[in-house]
PDB file of N, CA and C in Angstrom:
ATOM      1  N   UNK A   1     116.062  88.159 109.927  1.00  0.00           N
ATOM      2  CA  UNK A   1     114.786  88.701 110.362  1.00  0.00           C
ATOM      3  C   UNK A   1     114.859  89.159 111.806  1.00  0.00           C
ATOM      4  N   UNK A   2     114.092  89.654 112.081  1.00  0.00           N
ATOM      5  CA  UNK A   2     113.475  90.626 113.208  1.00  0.00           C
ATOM      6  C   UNK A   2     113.666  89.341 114.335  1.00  0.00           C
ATOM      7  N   UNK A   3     112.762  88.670 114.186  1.00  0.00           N
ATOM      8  CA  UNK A   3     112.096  87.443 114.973  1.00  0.00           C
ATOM      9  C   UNK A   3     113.653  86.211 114.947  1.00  0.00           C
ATOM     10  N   UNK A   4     114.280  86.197 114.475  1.00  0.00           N
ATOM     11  CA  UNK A   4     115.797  84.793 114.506  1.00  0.00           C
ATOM     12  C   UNK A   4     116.716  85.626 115.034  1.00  0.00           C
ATOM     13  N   UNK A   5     116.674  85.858 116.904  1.00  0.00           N
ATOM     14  CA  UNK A   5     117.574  86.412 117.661  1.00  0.00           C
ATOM     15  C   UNK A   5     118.258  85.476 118.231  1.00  0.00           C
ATOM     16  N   UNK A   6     118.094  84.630 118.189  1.00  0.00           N
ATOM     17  CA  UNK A   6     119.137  83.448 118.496  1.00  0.00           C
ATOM     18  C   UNK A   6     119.649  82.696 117.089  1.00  0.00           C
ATOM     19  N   UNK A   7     119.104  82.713 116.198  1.00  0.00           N
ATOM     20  CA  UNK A   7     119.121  81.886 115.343  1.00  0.00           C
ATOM     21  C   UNK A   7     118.484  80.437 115.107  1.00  0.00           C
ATOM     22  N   UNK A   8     117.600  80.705 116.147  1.00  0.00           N
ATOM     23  CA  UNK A   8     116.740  79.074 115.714  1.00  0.00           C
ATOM     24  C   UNK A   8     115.350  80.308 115.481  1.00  0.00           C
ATOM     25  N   UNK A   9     114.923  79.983 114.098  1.00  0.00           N
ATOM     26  CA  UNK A   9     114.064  80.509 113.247  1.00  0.00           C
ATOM     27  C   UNK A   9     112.963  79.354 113.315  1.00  0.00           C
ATOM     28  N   UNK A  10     112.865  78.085 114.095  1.00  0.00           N
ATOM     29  CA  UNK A  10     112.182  77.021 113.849  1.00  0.00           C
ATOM     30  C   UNK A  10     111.039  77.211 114.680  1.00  0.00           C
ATOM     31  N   UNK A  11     111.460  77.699 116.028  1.00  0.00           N
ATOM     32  CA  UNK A  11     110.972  77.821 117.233  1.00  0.00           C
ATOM     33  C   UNK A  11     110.302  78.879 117.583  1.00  0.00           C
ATOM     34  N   UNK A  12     108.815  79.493 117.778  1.00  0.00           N
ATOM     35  CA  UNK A  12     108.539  81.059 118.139  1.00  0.00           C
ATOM     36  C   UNK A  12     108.783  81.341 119.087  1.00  0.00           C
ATOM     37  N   UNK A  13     109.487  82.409 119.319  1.00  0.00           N
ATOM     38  CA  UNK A  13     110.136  83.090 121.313  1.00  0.00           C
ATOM     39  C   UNK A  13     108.466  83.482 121.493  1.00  0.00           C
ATOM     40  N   UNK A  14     108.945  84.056 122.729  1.00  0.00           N
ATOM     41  CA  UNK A  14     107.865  84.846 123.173  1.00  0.00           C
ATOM     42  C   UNK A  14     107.616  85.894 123.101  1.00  0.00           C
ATOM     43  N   UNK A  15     109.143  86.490 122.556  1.00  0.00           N
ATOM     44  CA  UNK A  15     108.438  87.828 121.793  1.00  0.00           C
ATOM     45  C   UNK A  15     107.857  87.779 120.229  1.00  0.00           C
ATOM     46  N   UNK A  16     108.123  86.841 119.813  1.00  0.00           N
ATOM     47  CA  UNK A  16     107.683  86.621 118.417  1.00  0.00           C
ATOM     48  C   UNK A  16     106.280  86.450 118.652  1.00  0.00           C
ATOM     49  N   UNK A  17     105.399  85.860 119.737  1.00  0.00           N
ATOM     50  CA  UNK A  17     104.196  85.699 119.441  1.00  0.00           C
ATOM     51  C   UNK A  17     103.356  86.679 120.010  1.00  0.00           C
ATOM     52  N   UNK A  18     103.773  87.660 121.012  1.00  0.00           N
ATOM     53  CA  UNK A  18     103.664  88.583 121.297  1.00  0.00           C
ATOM     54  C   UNK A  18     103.465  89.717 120.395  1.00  0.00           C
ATOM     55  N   UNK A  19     104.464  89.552 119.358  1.00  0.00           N
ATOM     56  CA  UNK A  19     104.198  90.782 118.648  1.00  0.00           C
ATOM     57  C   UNK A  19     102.972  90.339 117.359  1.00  0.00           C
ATOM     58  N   UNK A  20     102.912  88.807 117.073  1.00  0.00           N
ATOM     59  CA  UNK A  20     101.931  88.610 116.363  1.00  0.00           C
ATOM     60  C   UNK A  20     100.674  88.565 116.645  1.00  0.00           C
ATOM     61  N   UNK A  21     100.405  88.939 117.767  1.00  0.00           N
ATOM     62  CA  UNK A  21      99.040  89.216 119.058  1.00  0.00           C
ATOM     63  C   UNK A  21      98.738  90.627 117.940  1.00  0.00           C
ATOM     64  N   UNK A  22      99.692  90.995 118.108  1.00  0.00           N
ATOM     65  CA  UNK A  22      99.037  92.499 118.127  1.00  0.00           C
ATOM     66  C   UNK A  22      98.919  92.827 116.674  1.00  0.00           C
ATOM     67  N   UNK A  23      98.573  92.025 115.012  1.00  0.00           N
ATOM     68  CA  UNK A  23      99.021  92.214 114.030  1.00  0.00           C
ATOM     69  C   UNK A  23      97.581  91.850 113.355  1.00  0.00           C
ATOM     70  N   UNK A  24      97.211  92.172 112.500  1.00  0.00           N
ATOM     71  CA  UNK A  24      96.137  91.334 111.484  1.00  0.00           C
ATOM     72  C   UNK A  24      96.068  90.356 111.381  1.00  0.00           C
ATOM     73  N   UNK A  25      95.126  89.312 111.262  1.00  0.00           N
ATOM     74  CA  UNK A  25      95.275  87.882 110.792  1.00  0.00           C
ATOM     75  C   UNK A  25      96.062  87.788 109.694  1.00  0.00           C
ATOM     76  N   UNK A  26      95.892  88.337 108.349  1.00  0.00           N
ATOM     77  CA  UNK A  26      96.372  87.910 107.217  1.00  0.00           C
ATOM     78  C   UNK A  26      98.019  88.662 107.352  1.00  0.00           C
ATOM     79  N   UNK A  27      98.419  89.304 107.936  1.00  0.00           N
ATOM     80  CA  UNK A  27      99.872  89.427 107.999  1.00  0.00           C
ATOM     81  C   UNK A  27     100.480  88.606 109.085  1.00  0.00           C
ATOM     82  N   UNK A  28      99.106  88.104 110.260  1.00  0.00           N
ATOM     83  CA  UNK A  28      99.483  86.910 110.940  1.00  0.00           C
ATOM     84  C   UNK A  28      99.842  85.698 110.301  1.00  0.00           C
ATOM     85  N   UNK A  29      99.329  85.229 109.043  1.00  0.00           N
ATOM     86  CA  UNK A  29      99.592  84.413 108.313  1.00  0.00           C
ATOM     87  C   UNK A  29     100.852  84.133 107.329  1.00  0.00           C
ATOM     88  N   UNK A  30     100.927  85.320 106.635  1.00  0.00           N
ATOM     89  CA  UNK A  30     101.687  85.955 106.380  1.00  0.00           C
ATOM     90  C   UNK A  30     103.368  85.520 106.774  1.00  0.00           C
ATOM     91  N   UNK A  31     103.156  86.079 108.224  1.00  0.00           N
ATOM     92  CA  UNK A  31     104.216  85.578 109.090  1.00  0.00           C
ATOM     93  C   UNK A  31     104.847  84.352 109.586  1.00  0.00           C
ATOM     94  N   UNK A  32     103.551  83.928 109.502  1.00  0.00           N
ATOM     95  CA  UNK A  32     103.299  82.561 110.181  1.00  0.00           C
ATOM     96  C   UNK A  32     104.308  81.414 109.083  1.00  0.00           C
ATOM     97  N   UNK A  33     103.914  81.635 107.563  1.00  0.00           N
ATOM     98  CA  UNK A  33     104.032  81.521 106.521  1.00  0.00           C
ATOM     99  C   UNK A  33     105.786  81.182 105.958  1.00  0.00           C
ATOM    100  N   UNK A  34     106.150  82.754 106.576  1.00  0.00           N
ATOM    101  CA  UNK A  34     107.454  82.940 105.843  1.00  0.00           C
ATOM    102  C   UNK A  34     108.224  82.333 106.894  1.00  0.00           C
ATOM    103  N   UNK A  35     107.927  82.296 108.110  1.00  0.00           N
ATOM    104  CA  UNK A  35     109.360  81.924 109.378  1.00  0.00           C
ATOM    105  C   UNK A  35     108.946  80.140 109.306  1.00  0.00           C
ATOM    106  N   UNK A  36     107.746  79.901 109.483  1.00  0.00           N
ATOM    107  CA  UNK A  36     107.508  78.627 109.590  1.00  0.00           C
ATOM    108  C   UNK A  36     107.480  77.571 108.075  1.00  0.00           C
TER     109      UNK A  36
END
């Protein structure tokens, strides 16, 4: 994925939450969903 640039997928960077700022709730969820 987009978001596992280091490879810890556990943890949200700060660009990961950054870009979920800017997204719909339900694809916020979505997201939230599949990485977490």
């Amino acid at each position: 994925m987009l978001f596992q640039v280091g490879g810890q997928g556990t943890r949200p960077t700060f660009f990961e939450m950054a870009a979920t700022q800017q997204l719909p709730s339900s694809l916020r969820a979505a997201l939230a969903y599949s990485i977490g």
